[in-house]
C-alpha atoms as a PDB file:
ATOM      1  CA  UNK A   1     -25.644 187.097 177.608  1.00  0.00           C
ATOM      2  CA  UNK A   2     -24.705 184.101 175.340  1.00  0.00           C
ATOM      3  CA  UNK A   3     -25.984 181.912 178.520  1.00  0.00           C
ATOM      4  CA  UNK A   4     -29.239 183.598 178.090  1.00  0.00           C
ATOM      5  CA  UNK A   5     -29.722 183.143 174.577  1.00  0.00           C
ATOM      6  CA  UNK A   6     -28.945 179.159 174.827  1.00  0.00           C
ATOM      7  CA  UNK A   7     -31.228 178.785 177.606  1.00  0.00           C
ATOM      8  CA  UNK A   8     -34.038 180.960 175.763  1.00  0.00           C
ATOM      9  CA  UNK A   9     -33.178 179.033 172.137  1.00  0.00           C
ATOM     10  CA  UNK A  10     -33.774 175.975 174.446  1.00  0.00           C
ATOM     11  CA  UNK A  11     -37.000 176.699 175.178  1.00  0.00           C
ATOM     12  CA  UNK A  12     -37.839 177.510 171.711  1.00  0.00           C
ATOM     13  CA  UNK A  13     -36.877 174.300 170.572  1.00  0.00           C
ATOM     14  CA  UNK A  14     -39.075 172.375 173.445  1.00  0.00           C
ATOM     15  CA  UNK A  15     -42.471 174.760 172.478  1.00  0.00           C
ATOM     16  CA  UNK A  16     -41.392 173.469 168.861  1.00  0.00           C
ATOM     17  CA  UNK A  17     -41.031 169.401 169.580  1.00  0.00           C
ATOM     18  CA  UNK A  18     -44.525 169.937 171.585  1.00  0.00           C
ATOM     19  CA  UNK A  19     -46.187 171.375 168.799  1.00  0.00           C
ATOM     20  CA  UNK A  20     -44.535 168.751 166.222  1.00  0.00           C
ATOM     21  CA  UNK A  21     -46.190 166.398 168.887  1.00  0.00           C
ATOM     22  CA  UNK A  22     -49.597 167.811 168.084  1.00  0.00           C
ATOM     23  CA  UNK A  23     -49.226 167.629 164.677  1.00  0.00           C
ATOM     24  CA  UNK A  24     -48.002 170.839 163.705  1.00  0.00           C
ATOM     25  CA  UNK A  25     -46.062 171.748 160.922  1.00  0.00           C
ATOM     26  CA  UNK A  26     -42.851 174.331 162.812  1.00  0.00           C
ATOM     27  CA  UNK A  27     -40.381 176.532 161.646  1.00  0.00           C
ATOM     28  CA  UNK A  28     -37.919 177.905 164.137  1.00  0.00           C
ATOM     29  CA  UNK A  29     -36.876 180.781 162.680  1.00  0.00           C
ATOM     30  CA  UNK A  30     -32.873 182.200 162.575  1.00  0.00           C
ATOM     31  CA  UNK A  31     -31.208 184.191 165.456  1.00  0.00           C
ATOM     32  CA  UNK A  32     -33.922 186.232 167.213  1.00  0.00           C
ATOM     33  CA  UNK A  33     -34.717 188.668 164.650  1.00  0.00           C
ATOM     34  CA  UNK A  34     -38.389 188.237 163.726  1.00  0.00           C
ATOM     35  CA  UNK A  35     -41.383 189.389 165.643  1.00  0.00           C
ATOM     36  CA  UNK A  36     -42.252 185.467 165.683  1.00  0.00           C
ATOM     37  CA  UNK A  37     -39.721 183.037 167.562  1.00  0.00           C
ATOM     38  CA  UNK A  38     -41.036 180.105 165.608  1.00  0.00           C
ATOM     39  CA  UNK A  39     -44.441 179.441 162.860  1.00  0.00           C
ATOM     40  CA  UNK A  40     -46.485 176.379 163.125  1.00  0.00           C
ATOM     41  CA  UNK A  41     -49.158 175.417 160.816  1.00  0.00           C
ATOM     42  CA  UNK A  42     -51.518 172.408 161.865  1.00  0.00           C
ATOM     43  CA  UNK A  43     -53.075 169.741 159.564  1.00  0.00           C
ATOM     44  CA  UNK A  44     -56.753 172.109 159.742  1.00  0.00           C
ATOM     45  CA  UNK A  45     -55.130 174.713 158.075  1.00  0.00           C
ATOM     46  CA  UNK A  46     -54.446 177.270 161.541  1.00  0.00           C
ATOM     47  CA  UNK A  47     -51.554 178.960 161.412  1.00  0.00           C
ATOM     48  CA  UNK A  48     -49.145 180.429 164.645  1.00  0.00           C
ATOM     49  CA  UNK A  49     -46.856 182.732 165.135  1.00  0.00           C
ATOM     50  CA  UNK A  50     -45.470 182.606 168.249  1.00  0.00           C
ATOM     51  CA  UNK A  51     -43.398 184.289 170.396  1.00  0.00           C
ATOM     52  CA  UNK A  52     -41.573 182.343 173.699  1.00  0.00           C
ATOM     53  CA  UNK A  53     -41.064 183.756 176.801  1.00  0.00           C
ATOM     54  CA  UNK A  54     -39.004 181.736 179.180  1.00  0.00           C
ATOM     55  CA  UNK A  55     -37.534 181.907 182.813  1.00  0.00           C
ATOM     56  CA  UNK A  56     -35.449 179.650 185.126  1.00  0.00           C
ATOM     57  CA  UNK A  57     -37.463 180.667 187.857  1.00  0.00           C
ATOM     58  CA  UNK A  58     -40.993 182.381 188.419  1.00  0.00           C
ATOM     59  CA  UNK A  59     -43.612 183.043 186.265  1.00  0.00           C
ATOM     60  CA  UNK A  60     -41.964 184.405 182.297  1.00  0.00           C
ATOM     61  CA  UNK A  61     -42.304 188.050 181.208  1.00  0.00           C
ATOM     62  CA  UNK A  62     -44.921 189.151 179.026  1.00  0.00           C
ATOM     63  CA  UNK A  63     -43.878 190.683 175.697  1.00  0.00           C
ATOM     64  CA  UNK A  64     -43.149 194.601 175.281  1.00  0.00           C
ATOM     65  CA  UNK A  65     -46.233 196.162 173.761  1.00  0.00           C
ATOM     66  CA  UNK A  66     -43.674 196.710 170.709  1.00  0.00           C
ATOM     67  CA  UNK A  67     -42.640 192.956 170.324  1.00  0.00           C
ATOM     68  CA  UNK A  68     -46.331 192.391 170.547  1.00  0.00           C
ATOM     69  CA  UNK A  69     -47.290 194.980 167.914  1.00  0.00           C
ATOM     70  CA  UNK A  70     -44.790 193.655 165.634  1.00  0.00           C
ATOM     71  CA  UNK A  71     -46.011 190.043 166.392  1.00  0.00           C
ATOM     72  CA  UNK A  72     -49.395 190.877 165.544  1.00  0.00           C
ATOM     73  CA  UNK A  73     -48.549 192.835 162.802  1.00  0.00           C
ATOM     74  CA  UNK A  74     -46.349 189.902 161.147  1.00  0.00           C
ATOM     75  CA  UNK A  75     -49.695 187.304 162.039  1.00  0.00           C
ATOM     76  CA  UNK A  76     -52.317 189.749 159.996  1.00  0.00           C
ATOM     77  CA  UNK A  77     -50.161 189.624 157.181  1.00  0.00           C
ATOM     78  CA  UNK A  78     -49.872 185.866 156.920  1.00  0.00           C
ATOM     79  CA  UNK A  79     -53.715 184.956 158.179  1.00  0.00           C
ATOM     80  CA  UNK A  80     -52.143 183.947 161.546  1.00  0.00           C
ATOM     81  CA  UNK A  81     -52.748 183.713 164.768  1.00  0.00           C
ATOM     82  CA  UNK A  82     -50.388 185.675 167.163  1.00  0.00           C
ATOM     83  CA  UNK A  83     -49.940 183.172 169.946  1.00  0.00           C
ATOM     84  CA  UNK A  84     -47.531 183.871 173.206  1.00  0.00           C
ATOM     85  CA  UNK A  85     -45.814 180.574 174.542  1.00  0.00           C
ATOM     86  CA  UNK A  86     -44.945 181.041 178.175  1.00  0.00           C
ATOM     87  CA  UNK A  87     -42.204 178.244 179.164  1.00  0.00           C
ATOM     88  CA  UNK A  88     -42.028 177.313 182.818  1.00  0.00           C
ATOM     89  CA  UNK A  89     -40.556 174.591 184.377  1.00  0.00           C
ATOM     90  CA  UNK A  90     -40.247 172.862 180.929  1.00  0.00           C
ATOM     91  CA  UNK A  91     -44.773 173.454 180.929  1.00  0.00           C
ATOM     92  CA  UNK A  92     -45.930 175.455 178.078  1.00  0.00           C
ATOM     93  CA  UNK A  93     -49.020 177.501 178.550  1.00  0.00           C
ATOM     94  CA  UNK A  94     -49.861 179.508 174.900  1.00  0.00           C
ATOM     95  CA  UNK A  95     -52.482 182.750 174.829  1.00  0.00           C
ATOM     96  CA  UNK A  96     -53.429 184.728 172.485  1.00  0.00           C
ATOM     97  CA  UNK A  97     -51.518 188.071 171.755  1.00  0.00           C
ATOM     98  CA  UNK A  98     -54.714 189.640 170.764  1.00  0.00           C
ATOM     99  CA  UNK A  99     -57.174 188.844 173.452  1.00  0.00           C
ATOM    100  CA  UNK A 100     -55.224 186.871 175.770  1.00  0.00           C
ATOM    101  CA  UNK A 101     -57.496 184.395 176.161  1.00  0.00           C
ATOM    102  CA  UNK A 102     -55.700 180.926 176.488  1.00  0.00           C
ATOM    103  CA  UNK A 103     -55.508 178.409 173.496  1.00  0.00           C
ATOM    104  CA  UNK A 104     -54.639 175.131 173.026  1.00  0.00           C
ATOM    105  CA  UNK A 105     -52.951 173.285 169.820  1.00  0.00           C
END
């Protein structure tokens, strides 16, 4: 299990440089907690909260519908955007949690 959680707080940390890269502003957050794995705010104001789903092979899970309840949830209350980073192969593709429709930072 700890093997898991290394890997997984790996892939949080690459979804965070990337979004550093585009300018945004990222908090990873503490242990695995929160509804939100990290929160990135970019220079036009937008804010993230994001949940990462990574696997060492394949495609990456999607979310229970409670993680993504509680991931929406925590996004209304800050004027967010609950965003679902999918880590493959060290690619990140990010949708929406709301209408799945695919977004870009």
């Amino acid at each position: 299990m700890t093997n898991q959680y290394k890997y997984e707080r790996k892939k949080e940390e690459l979804v965070t440089r990337k979004l550093r890269g585009k300018g945004a502003k990222v908090k990873l957050s503490s242990g695995s907690r929160g509804a939100a794995d990290l929160i990135a705010e970019f220079p036009s104001g937008k804010k993230w909260h994001v949940q990462v789903k990574a696997t060492r092979k394949g495609r990456p899970a999607s979310p229970s519908s409670k993680d993504t309840g509680r991931l929406k949830s925590s996004a209304s209350k800050n004027r967010a955007t609950p965003v679902i980073a999918k880590v493959s192969r060290n690619k990140v593709s990010y949708s929406s949690a709301r209408s799945k429709r695919r977004l870009n930072p």
